[in-house]
Protein backbone atom coordinates (compact mmCIF):
# COMPACT_ATOMS: atom_id res chain seq x y z
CA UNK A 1 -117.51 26.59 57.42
CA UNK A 2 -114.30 28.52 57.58
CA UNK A 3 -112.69 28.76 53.48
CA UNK A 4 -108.78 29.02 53.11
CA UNK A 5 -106.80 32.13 52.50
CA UNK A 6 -105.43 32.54 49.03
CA UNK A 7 -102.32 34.42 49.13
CA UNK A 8 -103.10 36.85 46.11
CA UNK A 9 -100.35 39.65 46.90
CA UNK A 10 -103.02 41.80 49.10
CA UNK A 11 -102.16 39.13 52.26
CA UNK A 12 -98.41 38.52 53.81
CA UNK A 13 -97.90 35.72 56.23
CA UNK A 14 -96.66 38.26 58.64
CA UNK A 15 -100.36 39.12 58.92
CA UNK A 16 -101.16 35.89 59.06
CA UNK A 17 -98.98 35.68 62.26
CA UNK A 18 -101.86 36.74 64.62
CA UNK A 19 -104.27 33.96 63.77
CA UNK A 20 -101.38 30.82 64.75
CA UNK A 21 -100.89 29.86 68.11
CA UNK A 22 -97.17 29.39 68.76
CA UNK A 23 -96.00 26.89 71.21
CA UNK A 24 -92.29 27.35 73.66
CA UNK A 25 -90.38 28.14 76.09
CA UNK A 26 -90.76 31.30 77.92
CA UNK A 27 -87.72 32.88 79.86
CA UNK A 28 -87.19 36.87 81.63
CA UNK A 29 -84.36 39.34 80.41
CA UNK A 30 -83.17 42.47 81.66
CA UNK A 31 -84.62 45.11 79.17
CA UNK A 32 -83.01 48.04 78.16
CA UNK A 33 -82.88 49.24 74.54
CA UNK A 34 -84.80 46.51 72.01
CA UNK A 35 -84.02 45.75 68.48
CA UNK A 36 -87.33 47.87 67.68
CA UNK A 37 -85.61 51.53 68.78
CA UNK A 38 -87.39 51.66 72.11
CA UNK A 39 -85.88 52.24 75.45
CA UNK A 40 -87.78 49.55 77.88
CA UNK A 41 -87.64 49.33 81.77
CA UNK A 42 -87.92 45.97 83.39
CA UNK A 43 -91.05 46.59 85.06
CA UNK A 44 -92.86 47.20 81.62
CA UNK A 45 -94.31 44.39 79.73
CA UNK A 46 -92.02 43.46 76.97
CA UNK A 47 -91.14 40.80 74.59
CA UNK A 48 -88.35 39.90 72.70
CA UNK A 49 -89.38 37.17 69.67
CA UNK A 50 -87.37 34.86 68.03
CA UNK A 51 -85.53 36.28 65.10
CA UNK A 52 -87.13 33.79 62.66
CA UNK A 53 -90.60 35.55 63.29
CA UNK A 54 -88.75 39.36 64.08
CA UNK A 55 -87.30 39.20 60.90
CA UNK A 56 -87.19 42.86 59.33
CA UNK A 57 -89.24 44.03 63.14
CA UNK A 58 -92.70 43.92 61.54
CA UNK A 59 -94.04 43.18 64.59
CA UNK A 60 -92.84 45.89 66.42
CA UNK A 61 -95.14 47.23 68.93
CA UNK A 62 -97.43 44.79 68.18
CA UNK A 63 -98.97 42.79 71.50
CA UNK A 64 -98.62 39.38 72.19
CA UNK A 65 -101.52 37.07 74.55
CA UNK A 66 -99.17 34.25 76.05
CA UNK A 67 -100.76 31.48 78.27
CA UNK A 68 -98.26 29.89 81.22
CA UNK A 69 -99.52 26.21 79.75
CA UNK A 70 -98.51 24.83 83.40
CA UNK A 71 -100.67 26.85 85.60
CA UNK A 72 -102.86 28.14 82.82
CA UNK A 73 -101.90 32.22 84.18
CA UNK A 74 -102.28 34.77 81.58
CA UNK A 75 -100.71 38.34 80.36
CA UNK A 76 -100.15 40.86 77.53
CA UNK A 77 -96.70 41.84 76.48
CA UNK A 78 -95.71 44.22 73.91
CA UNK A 79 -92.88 43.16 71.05
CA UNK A 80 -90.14 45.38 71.04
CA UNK A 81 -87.02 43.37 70.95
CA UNK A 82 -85.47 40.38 69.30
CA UNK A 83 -84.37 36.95 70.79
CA UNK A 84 -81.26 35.64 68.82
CA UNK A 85 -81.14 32.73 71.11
CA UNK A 86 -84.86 31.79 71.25
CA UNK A 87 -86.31 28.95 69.05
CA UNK A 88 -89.28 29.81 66.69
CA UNK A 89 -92.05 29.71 69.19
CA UNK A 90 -89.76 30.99 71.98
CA UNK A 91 -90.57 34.10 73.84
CA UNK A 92 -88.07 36.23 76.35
CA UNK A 93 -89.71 38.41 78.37
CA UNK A 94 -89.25 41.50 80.93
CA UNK A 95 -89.11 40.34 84.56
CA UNK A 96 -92.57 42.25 85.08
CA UNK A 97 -94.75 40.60 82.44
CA UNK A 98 -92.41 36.77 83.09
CA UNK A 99 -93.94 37.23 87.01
CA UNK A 100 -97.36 37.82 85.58
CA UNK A 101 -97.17 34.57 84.66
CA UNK A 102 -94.69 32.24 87.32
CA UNK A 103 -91.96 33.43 89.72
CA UNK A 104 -88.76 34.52 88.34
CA UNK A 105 -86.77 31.97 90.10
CA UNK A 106 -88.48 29.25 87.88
CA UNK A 107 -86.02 30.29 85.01
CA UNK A 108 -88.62 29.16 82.15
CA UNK A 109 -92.02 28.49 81.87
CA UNK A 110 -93.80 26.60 78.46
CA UNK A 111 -96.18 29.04 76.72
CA UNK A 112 -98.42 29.11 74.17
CA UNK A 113 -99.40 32.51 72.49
CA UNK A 114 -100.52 34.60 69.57
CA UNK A 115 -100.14 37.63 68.22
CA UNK A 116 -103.31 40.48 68.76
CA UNK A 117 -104.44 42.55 65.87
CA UNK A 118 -101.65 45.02 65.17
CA UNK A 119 -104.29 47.90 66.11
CA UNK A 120 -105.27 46.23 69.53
CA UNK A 121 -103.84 47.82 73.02
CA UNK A 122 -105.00 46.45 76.13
């Protein structure tokens, strides 16, 4: 039986982030330089979160498993940017990793994803 997680000090809920599944909207941007320092290309597999979760860009470089709920396709996309526009559970993503998931011309897809261990890499 799983026990809760006391938040003693030693835990943050930005580590925390990995274990909730977030549900929204996904939608493609042109890349270019993110809010994280990095210079992206379009064809790389980026993500821009919402700036309620980017906050101070802990995430930075940390991947991302988001499910197309509609058609149930699947991908990996790195966090490099923030979305100022995006709701909460919100992701904008480069056109390479959105057509891993759907076409571009359907605009925005709902998703559900989670963060990977900040160590992982595909």
């Amino acid at each position: 039986m799983a026990a809760p997680i006391r938040l003693d000090g030693t835990a943050t809920t930005s580590s925390l982030d990995k274990r909730t599944t977030h549900t929204g909207e996904g939608t493609w941007f042109e890349v270019g330089t993110g809010a994280c320092g990095y210079t992206d290309t379009d064809s790389d597999p980026i993500v821009a979160i919402s700036a309620q979760i980017y906050g101070g860009g802990g995430n930075c470089n940390q991947w991302i498993y988001i499910t197309n709920t509609a058609n149930g396709q699947t991908a990996y996309g790195k966090t490099r940017d923030e979305c100022e526009s995006c709701g909460s559970g919100d992701l904008d993503m480069s056109p390479g990793l959105f057509e891993e998931l759907s076409t571009l011309d359907t605009g925005e897809i709902p998703i559900s994803w989670h963060f990977m261990n900040k160590d992982w890499s595909p």
